[in-house]
PDB file of N, CA and C in Angstrom:
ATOM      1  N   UNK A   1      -1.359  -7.499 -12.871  1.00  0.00           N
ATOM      2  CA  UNK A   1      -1.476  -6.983 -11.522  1.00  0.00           C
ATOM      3  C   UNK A   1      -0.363  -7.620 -10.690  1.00  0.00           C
ATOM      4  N   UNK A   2       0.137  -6.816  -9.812  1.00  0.00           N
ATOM      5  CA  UNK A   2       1.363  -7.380  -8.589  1.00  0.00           C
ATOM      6  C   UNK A   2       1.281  -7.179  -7.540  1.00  0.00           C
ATOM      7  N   UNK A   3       1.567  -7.968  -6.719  1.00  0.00           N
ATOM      8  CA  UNK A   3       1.351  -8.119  -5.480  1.00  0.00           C
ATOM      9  C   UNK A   3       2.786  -7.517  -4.579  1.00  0.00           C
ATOM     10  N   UNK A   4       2.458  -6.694  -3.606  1.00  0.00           N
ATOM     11  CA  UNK A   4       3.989  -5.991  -3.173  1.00  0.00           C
ATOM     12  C   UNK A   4       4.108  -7.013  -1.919  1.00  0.00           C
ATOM     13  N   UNK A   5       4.551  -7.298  -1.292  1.00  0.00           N
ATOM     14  CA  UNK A   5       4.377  -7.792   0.249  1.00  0.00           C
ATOM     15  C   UNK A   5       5.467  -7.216   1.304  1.00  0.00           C
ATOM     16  N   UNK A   6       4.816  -5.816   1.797  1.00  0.00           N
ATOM     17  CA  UNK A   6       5.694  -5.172   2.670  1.00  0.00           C
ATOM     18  C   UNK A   6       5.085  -5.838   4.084  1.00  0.00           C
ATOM     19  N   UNK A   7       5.089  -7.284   4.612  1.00  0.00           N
ATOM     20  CA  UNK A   7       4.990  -7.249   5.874  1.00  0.00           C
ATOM     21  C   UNK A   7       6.207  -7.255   6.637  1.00  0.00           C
ATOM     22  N   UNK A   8       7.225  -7.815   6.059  1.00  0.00           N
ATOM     23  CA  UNK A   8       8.214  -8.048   6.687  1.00  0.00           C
ATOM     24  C   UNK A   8       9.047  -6.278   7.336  1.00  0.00           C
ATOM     25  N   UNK A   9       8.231  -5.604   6.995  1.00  0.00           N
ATOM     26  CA  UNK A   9       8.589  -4.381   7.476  1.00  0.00           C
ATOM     27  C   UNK A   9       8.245  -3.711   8.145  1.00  0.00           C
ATOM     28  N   UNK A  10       7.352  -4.432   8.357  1.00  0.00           N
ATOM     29  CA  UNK A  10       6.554  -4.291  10.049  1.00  0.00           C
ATOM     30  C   UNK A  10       5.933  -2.820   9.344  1.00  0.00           C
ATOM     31  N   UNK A  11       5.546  -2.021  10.422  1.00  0.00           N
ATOM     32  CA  UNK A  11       5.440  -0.626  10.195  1.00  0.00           C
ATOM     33  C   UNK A  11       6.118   0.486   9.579  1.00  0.00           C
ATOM     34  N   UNK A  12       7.315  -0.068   9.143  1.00  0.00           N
ATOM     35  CA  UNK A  12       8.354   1.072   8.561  1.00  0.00           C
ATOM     36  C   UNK A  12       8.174   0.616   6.710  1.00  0.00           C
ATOM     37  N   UNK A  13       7.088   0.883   6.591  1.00  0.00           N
ATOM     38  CA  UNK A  13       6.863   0.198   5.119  1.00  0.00           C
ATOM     39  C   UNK A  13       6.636   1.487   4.036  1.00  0.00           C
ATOM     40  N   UNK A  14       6.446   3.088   4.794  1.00  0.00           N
ATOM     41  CA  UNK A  14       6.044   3.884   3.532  1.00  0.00           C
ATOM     42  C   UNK A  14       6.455   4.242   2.878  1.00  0.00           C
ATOM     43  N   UNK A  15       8.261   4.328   3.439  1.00  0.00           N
ATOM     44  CA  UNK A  15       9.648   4.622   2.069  1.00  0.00           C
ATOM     45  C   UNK A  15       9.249   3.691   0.950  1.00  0.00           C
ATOM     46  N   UNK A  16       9.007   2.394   1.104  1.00  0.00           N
ATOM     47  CA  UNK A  16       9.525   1.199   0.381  1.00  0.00           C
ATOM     48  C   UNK A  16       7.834   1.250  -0.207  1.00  0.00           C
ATOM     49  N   UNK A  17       6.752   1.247   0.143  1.00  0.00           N
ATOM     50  CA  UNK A  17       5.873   1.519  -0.682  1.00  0.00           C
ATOM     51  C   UNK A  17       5.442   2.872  -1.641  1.00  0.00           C
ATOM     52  N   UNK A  18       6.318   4.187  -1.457  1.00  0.00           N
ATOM     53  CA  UNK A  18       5.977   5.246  -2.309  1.00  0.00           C
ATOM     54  C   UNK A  18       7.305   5.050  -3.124  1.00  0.00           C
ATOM     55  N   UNK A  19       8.225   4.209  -2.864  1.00  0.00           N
ATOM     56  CA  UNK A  19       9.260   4.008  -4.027  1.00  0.00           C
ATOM     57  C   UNK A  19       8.342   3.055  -5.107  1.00  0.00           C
ATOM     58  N   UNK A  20       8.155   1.896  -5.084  1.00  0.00           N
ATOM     59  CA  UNK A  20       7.407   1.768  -5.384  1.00  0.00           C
ATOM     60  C   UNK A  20       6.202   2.243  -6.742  1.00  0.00           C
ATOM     61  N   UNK A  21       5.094   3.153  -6.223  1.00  0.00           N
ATOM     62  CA  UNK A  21       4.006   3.797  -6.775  1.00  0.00           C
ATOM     63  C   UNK A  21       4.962   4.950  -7.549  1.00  0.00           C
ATOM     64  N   UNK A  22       6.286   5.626  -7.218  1.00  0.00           N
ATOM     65  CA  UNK A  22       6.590   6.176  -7.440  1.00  0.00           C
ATOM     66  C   UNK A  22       7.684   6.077  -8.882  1.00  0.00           C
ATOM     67  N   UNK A  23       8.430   4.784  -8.722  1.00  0.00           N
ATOM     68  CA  UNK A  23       9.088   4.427  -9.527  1.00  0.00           C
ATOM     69  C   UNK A  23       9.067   3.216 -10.224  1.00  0.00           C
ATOM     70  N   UNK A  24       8.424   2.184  -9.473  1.00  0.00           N
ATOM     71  CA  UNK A  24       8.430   0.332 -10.411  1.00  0.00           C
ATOM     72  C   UNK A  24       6.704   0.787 -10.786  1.00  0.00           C
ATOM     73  N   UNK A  25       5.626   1.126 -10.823  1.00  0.00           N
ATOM     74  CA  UNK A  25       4.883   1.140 -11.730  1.00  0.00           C
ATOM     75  C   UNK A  25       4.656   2.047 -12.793  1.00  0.00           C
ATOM     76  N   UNK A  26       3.895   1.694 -13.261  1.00  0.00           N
ATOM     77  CA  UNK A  26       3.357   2.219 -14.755  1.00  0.00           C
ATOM     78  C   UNK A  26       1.886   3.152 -14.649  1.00  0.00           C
ATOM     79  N   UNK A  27       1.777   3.879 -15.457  1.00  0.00           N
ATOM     80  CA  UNK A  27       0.402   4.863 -15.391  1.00  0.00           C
ATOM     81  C   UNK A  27      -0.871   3.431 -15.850  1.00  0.00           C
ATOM     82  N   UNK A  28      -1.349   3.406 -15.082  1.00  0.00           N
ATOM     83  CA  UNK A  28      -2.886   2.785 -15.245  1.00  0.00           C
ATOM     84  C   UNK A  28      -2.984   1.521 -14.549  1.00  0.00           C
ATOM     85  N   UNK A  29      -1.162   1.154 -14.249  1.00  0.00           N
ATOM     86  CA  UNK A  29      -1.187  -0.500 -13.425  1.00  0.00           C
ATOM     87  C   UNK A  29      -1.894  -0.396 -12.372  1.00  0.00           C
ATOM     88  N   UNK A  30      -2.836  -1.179 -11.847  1.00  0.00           N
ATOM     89  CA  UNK A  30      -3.457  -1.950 -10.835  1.00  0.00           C
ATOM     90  C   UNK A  30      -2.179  -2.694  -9.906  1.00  0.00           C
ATOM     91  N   UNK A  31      -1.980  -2.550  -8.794  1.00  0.00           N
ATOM     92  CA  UNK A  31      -0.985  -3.480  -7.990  1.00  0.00           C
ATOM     93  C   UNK A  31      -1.655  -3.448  -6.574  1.00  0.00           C
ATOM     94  N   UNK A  32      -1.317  -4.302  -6.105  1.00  0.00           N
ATOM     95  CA  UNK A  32      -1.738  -4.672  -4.308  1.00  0.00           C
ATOM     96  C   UNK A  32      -0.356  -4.469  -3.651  1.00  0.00           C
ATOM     97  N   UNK A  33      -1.190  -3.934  -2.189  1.00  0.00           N
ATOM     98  CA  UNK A  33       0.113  -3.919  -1.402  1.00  0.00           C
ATOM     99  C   UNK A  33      -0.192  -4.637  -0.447  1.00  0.00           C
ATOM    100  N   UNK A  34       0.471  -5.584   0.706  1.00  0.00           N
ATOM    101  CA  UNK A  34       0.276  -6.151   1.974  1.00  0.00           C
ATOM    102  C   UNK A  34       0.810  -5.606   2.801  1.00  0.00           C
ATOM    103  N   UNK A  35       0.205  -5.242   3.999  1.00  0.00           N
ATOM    104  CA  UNK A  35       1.389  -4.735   5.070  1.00  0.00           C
ATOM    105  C   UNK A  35       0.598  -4.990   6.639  1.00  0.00           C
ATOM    106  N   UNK A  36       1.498  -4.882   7.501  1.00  0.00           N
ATOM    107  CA  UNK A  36       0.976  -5.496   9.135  1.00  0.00           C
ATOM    108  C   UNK A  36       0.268  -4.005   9.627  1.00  0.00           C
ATOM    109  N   UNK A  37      -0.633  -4.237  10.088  1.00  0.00           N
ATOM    110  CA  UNK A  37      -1.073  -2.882  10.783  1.00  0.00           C
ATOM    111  C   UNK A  37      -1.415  -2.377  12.042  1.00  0.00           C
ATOM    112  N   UNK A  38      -0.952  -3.405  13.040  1.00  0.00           N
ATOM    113  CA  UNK A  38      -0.581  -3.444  14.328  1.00  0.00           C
ATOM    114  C   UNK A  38      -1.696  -2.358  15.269  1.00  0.00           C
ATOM    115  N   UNK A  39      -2.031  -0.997  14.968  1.00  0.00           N
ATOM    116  CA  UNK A  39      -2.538  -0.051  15.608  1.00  0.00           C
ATOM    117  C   UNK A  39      -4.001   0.401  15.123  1.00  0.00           C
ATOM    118  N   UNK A  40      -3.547   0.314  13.991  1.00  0.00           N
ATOM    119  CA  UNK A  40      -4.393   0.881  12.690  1.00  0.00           C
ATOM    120  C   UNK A  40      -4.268   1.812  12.037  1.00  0.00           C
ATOM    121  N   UNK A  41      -3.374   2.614  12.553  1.00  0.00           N
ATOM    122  CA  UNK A  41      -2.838   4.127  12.262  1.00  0.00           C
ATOM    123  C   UNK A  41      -2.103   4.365  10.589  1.00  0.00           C
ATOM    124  N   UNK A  42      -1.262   2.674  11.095  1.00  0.00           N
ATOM    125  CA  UNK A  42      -0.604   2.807   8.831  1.00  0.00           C
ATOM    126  C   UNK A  42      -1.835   2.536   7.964  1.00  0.00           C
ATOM    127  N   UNK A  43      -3.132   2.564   8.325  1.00  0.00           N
ATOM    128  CA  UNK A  43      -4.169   2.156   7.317  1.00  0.00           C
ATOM    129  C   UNK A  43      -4.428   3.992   6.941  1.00  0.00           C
ATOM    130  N   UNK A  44      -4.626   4.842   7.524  1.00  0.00           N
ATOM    131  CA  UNK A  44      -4.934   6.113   7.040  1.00  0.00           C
ATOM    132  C   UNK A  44      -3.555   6.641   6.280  1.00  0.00           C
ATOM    133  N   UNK A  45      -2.246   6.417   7.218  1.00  0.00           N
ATOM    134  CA  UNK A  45      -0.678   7.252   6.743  1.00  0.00           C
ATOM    135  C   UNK A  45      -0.956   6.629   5.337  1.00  0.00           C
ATOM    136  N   UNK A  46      -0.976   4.948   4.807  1.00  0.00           N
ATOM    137  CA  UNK A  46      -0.892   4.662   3.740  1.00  0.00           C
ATOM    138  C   UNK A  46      -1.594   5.031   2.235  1.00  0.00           C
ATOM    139  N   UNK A  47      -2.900   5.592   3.204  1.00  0.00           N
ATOM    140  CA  UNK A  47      -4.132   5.805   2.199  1.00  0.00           C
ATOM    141  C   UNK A  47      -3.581   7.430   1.598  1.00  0.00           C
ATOM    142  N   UNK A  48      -3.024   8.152   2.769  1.00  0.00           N
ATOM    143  CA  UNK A  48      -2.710   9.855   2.444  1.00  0.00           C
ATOM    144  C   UNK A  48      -1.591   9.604   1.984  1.00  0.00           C
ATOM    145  N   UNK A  49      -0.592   8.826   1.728  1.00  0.00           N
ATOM    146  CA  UNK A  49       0.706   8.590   0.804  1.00  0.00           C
ATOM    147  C   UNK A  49       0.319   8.212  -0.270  1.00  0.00           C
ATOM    148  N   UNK A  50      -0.525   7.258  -0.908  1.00  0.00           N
ATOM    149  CA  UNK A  50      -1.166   6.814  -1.980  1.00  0.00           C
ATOM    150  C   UNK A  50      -1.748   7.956  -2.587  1.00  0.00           C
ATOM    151  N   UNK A  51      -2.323   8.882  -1.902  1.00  0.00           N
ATOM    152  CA  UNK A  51      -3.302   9.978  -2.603  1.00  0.00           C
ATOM    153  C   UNK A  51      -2.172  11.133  -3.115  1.00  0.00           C
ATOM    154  N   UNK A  52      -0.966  11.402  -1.863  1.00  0.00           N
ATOM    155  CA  UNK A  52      -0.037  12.076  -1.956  1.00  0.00           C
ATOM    156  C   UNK A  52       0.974  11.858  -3.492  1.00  0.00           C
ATOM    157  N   UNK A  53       0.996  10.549  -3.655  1.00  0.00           N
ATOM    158  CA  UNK A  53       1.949  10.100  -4.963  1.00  0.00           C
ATOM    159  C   UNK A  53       0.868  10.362  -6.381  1.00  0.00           C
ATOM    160  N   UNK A  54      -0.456  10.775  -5.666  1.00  0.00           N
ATOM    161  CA  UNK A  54      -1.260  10.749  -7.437  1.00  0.00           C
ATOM    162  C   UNK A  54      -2.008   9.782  -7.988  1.00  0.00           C
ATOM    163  N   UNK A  55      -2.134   8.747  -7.009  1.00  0.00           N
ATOM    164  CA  UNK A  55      -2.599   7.102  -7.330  1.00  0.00           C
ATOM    165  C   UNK A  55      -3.964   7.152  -6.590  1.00  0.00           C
ATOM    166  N   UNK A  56      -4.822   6.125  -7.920  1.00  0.00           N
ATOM    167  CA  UNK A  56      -6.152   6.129  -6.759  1.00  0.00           C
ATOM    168  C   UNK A  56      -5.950   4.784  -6.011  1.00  0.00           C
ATOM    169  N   UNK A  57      -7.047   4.924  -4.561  1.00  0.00           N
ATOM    170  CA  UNK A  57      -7.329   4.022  -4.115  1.00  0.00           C
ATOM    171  C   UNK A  57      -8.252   3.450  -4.465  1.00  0.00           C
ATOM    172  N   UNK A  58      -8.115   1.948  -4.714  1.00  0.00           N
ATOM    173  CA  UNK A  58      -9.526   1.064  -5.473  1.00  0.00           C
ATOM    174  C   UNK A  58     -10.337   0.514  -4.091  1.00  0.00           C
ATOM    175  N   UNK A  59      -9.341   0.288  -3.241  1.00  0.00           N
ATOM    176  CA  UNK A  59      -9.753  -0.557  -2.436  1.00  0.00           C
ATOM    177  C   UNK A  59      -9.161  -0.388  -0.933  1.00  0.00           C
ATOM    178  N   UNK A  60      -9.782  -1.121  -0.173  1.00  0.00           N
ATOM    179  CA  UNK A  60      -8.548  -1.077   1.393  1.00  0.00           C
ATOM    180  C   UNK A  60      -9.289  -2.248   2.092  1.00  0.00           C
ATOM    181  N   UNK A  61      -8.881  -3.169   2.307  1.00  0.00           N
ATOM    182  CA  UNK A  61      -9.391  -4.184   3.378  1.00  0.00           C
ATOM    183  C   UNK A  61      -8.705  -5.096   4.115  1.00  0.00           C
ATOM    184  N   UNK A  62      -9.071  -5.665   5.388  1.00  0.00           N
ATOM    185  CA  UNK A  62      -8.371  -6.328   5.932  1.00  0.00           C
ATOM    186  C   UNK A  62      -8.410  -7.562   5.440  1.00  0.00           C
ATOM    187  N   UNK A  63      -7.083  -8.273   5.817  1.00  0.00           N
ATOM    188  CA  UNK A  63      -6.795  -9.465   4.942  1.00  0.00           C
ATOM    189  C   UNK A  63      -6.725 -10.696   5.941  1.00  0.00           C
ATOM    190  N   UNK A  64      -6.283 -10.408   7.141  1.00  0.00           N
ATOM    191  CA  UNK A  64      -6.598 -11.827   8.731  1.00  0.00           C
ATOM    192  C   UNK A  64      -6.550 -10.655   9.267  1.00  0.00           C
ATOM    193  N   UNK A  65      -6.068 -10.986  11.007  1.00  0.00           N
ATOM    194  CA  UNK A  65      -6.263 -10.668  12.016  1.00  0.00           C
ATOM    195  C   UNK A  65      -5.221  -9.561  12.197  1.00  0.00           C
ATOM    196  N   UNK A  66      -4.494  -9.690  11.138  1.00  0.00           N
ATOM    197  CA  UNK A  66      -2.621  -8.087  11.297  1.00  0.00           C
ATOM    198  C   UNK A  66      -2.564  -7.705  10.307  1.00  0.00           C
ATOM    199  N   UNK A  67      -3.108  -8.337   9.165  1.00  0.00           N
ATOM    200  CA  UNK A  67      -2.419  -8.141   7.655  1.00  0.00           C
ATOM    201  C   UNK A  67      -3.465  -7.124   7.460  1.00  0.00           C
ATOM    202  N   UNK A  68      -3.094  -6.254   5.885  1.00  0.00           N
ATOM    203  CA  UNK A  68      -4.326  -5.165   5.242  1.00  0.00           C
ATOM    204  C   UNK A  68      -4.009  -5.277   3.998  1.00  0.00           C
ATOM    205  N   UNK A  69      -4.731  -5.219   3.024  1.00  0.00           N
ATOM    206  CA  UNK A  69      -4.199  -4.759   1.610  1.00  0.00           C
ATOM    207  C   UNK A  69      -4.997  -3.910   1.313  1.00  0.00           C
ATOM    208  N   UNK A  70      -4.075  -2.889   0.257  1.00  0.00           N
ATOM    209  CA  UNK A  70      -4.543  -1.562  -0.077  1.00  0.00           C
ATOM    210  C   UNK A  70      -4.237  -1.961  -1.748  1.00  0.00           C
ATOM    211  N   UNK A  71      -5.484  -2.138  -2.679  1.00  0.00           N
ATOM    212  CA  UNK A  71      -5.686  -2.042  -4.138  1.00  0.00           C
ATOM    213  C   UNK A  71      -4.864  -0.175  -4.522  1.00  0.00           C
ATOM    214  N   UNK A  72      -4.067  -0.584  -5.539  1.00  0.00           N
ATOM    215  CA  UNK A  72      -4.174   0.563  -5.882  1.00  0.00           C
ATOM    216  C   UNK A  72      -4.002   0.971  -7.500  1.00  0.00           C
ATOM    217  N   UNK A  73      -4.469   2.267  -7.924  1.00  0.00           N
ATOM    218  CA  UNK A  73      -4.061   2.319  -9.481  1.00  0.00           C
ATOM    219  C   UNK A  73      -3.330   3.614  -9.647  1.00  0.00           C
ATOM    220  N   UNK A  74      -2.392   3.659 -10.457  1.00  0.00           N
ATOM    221  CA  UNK A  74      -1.288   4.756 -10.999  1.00  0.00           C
ATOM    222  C   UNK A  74      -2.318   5.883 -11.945  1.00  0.00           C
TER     223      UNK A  74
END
């Protein structure tokens, strides 16, 4: 399992996470993503990009007070 850590990208994280799901994993890998979620709004965009690339969601929860991670499988 791998851990992605898109915080440093503030909100502009969904290029760099459907590259990603799209190209560095494998069919069946399990990986985590981190990202800041400031509004709350990248918690749904991320969940309909994840579903959009073909990947399930295992999981979605908040991680402190900005952070989120979204479980996901190929």
């Amino acid at each position: 399992m791998k851990r992605y850590d898109l915080r440093h990208l503030k909100e502009n994280f969904d290029d760099r996470m459907k590259e990603i799901v799209t190209n560095e994993i494998t069919a069946g890998e399990v990986i985590i993503f981190l990202f800041e979620i400031g509004d709350f709004s990248p918690i749904q965009r991320s969940a309909d990009l994840i579903k959009a690339c073909g990947c399930e969601l295992i999981n979605s929860l908040k991680f402190n007070e900005v952070d989120w991670t979204l479980v996901v499988r190929k």
